[in-house]
Every structure is written in structure tokens, then in C-alpha cells.
N, C-alpha and C. Protein backbone atom coordinates (compact mmCIF):
# COMPACT_ATOMS: atom_id res chain seq x y z
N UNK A 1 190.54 159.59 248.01
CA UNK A 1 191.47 160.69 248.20
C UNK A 1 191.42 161.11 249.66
N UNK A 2 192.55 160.98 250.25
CA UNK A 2 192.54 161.86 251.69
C UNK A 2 193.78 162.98 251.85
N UNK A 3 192.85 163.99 252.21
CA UNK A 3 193.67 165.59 252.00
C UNK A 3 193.67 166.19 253.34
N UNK A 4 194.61 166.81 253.83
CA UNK A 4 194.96 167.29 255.20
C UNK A 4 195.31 169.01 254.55
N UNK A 5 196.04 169.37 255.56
CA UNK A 5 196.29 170.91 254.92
C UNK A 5 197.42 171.07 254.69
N UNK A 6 198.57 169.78 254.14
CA UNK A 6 199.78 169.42 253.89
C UNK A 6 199.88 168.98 252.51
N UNK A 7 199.24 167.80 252.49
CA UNK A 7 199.50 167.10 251.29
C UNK A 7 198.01 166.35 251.34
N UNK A 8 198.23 166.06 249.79
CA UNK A 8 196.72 164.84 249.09
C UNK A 8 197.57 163.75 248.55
N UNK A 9 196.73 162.77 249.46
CA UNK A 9 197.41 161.37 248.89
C UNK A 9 196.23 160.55 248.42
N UNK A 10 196.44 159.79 247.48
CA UNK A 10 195.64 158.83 246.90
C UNK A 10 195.24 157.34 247.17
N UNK A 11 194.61 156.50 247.05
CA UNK A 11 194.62 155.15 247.60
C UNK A 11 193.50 154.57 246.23
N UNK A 12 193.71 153.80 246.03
CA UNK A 12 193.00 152.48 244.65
C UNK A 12 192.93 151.57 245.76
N UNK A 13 191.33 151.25 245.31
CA UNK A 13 191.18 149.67 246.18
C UNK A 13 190.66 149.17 245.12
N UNK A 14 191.10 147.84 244.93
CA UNK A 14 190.79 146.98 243.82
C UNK A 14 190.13 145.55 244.40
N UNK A 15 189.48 145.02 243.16
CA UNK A 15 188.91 144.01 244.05
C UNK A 15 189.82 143.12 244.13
N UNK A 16 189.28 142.01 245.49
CA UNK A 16 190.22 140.80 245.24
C UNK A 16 189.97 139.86 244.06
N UNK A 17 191.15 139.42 243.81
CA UNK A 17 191.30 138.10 242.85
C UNK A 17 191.47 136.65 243.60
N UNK A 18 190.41 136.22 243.88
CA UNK A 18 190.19 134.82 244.40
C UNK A 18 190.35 133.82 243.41
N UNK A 19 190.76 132.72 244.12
CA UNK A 19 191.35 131.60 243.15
C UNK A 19 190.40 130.94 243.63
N UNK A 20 189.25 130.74 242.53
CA UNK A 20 188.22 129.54 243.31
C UNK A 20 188.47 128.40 243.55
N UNK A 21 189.57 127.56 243.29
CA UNK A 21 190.22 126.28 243.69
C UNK A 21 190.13 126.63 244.92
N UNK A 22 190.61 127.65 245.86
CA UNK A 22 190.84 127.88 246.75
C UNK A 22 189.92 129.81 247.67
N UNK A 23 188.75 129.60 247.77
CA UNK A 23 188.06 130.83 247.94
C UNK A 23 189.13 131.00 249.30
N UNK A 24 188.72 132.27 249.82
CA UNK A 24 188.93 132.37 251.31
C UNK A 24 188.32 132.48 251.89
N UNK A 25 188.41 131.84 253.20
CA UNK A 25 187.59 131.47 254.54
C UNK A 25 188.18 131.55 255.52
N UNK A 26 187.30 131.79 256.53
CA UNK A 26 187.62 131.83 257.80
C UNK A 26 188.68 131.05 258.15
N UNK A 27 189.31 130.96 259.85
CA UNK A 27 190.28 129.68 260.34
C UNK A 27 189.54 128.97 260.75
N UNK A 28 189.94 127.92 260.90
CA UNK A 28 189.36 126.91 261.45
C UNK A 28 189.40 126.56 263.01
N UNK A 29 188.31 126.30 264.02
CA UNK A 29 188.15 126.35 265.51
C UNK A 29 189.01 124.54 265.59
N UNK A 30 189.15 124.30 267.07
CA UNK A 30 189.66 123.18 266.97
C UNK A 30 188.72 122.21 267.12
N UNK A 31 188.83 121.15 266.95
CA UNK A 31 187.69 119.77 266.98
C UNK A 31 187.18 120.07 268.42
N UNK A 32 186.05 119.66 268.56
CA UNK A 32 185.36 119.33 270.13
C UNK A 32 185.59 118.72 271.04
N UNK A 33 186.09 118.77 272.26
CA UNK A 33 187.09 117.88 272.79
C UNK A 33 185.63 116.86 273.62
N UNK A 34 185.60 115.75 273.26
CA UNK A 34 184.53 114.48 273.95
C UNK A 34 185.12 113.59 275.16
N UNK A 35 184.87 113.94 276.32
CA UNK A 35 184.93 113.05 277.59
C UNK A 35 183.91 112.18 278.10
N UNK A 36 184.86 110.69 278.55
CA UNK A 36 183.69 109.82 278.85
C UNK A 36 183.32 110.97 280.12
N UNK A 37 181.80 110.79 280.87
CA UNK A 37 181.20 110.96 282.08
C UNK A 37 181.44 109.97 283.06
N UNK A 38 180.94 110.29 283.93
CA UNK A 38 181.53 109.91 285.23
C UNK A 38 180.15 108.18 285.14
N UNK A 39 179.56 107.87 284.37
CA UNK A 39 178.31 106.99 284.62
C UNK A 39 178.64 106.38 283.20
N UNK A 40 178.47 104.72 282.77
CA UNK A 40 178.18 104.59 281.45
C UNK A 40 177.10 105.21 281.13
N UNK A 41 177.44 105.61 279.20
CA UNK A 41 175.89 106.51 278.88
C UNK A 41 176.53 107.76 278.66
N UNK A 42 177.21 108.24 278.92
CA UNK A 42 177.49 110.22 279.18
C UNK A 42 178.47 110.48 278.89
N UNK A 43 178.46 111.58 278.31
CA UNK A 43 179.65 112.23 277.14
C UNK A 43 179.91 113.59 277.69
N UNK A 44 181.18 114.04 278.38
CA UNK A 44 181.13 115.37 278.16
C UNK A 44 181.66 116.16 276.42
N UNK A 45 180.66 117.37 276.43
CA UNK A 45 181.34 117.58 275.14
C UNK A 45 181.40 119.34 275.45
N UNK A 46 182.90 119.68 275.13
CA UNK A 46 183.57 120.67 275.10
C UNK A 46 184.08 121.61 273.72
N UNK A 47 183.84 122.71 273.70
CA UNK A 47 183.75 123.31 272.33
C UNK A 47 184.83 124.95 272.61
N UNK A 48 184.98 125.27 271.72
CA UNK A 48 185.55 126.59 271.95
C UNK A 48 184.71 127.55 271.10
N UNK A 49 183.95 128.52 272.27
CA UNK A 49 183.10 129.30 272.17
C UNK A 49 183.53 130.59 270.55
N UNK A 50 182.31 131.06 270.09
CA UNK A 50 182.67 131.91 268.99
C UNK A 50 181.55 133.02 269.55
N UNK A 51 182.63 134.02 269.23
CA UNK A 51 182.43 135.36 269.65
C UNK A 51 180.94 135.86 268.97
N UNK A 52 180.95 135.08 267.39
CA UNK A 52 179.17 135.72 266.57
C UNK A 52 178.81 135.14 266.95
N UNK A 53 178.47 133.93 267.87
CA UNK A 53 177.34 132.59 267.90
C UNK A 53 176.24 133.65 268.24
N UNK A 54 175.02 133.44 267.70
CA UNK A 54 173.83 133.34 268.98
C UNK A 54 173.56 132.23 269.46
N UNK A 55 173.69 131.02 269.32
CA UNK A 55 173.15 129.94 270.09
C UNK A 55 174.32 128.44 269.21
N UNK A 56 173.95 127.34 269.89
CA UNK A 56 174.92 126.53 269.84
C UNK A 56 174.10 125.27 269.57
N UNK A 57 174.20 124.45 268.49
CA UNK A 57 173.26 122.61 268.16
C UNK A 57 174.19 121.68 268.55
N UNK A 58 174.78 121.18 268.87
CA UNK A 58 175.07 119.67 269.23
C UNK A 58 174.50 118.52 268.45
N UNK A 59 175.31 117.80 267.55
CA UNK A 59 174.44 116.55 266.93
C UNK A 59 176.23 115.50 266.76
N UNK A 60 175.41 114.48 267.59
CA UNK A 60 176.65 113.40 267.25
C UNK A 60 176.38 112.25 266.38
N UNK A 61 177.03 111.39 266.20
CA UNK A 61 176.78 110.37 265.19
C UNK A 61 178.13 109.30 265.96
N UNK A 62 177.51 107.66 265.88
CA UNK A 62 178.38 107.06 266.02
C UNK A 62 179.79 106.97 265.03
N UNK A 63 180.81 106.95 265.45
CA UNK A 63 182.32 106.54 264.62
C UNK A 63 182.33 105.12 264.24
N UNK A 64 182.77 105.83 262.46
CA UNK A 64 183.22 104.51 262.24
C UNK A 64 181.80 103.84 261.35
N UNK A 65 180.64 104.16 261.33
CA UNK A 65 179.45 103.70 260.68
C UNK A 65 178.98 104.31 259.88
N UNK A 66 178.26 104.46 258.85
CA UNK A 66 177.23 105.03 258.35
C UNK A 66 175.88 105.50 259.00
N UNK A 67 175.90 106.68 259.79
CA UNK A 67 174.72 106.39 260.19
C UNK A 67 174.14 107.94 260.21
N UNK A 68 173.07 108.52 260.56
CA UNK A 68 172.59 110.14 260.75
C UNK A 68 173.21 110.96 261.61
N UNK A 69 173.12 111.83 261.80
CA UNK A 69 173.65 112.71 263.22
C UNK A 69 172.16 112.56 264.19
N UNK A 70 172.42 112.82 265.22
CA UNK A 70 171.60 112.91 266.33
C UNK A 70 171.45 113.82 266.90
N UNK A 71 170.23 115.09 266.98
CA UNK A 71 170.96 116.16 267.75
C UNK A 71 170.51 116.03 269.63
N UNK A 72 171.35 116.85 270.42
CA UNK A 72 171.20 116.83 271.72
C UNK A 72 170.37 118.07 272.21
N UNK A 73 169.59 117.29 273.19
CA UNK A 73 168.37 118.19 273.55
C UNK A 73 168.74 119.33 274.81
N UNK A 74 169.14 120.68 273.94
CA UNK A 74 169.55 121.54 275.17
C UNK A 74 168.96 121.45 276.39
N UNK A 75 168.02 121.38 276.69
CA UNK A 75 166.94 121.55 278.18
C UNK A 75 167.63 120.25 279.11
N UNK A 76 167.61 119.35 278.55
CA UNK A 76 167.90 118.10 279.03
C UNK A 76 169.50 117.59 279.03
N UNK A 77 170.07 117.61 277.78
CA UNK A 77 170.90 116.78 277.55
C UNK A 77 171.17 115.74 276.90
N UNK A 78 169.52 115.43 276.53
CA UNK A 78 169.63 113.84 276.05
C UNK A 78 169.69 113.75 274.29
N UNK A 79 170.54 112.44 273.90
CA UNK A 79 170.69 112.72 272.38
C UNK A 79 169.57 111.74 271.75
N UNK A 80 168.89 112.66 270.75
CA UNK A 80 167.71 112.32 269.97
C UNK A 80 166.79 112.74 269.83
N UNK A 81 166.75 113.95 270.80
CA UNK A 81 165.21 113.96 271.69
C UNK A 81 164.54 114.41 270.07
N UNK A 82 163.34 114.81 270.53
CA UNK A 82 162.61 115.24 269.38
C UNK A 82 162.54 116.82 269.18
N UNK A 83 162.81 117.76 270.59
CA UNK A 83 162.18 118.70 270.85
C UNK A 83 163.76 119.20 271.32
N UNK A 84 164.28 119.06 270.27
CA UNK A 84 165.94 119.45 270.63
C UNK A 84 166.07 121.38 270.48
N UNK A 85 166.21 121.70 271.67
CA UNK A 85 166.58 123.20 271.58
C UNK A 85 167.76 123.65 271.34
N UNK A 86 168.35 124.72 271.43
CA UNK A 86 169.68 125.22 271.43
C UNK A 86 170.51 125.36 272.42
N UNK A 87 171.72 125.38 272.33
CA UNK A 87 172.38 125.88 273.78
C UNK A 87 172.73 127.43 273.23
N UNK A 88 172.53 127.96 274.29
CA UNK A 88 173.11 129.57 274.57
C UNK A 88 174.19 129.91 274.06
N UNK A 89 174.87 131.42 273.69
CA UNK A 89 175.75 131.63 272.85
C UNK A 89 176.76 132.11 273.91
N UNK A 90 176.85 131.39 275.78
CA UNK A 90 177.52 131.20 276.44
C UNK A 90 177.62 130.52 277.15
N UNK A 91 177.14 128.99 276.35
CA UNK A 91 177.55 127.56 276.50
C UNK A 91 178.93 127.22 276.07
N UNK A 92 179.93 126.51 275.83
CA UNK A 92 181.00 126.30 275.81
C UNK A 92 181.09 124.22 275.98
N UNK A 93 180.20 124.19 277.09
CA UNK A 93 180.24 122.26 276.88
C UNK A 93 178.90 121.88 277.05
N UNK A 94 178.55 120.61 277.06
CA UNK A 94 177.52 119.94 277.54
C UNK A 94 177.26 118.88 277.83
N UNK A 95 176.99 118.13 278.95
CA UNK A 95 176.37 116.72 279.20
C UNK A 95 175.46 116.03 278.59
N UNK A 96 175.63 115.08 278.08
CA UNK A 96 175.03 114.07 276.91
C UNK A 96 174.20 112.73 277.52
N UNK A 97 173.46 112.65 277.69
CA UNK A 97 172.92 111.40 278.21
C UNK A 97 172.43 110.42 276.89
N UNK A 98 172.18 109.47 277.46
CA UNK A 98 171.27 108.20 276.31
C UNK A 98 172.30 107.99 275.36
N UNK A 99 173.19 107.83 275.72
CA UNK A 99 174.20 107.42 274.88
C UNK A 99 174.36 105.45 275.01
N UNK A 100 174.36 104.94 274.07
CA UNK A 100 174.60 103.47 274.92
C UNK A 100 175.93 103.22 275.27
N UNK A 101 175.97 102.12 276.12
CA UNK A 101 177.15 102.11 276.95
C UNK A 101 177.88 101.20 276.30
């Protein structure tokens, strides 16, 4: 109920009715845009930043195969590492090394 010193007006909030075939979700960001580097081996990879991130993973996988993802080692760059950190939640791209050529 919201009342002023005019009039009282009413408001019903009801829940939503979701069609679980179809829940609702967010939009969708656009794909990652991947540039060869200037060296065989190196990938630039370009993302469009999100306003909640705290931090950002990187993991690629070859096209076209069956195979794992790989993640990329923030500090470095390089994909696989073991000791793969995050990128910052005002990263936006990153340089990829150890990629084969």
C-alpha cells in the first residue's frame, strides 16, 4: 500500500510463473574474439569485460577434437601452466603463449 495525503493506491506482486522448458537468464556476452600474435605460438584473446566479475580464467581447448580445456596462466600467459592464476576484474584480453604452431 502506498498513501500520500491525496489518495491510497494499492499494488499485488505476484510471483513469477516460469516455464521451466525455458527458466530466465541473463543475455548472453559475445564469443571471445581470438587473434593470431605477431610470432607462431600466440593467441591474442579478447573478451568483453562484466561489470560483477571479480577476476577472469581463460581455458582453451583445441577445435574440432575431443580434448580437455587448458587453462592460461595469468602471471605469465602461458597455456597449461600448473599454477594458473586469475586475470583481474579489469582485464579485458590476454596473450597466450605455448600454443603449437
Amino acid at each position: 500500500t502506498f498513501a500520500d495525503d491525496k489518495e491510497t493506491r494499492l499494488a499485488r506482486l505476484h510471483a513469477p510463473n516460469f516455464n521451466e522448458a525455458h527458466p530466465a537468464s541473463l543475455p548472453g556476452l559475445p564469443a571471445p574474439l581470438l587473434t593470431p600474435g605477431e610470432e607462431p605460438g600466440i593467441l591474442i584473446v579478447t573478451w568483453s569485460p562484466v561489470l560483477l566479475a571479480t577476476a577472469y580464467q581463460v581455458e582453451l581447448r583445441p577445435a574440432g577434437v575431443q580434448a580437455s580445456w587448458s587453462v592460461v596462466d595469468a602471471s605469465e600467459g602461458r597455456l597449461g601452466s600448473e599454477q594458473a592464476g586469475r586475470f583481474g576484474n579489469d582485464a579485458s584480453c590476454c596473450r597466450v603463449t605455448g600454443l603449437p604452431p
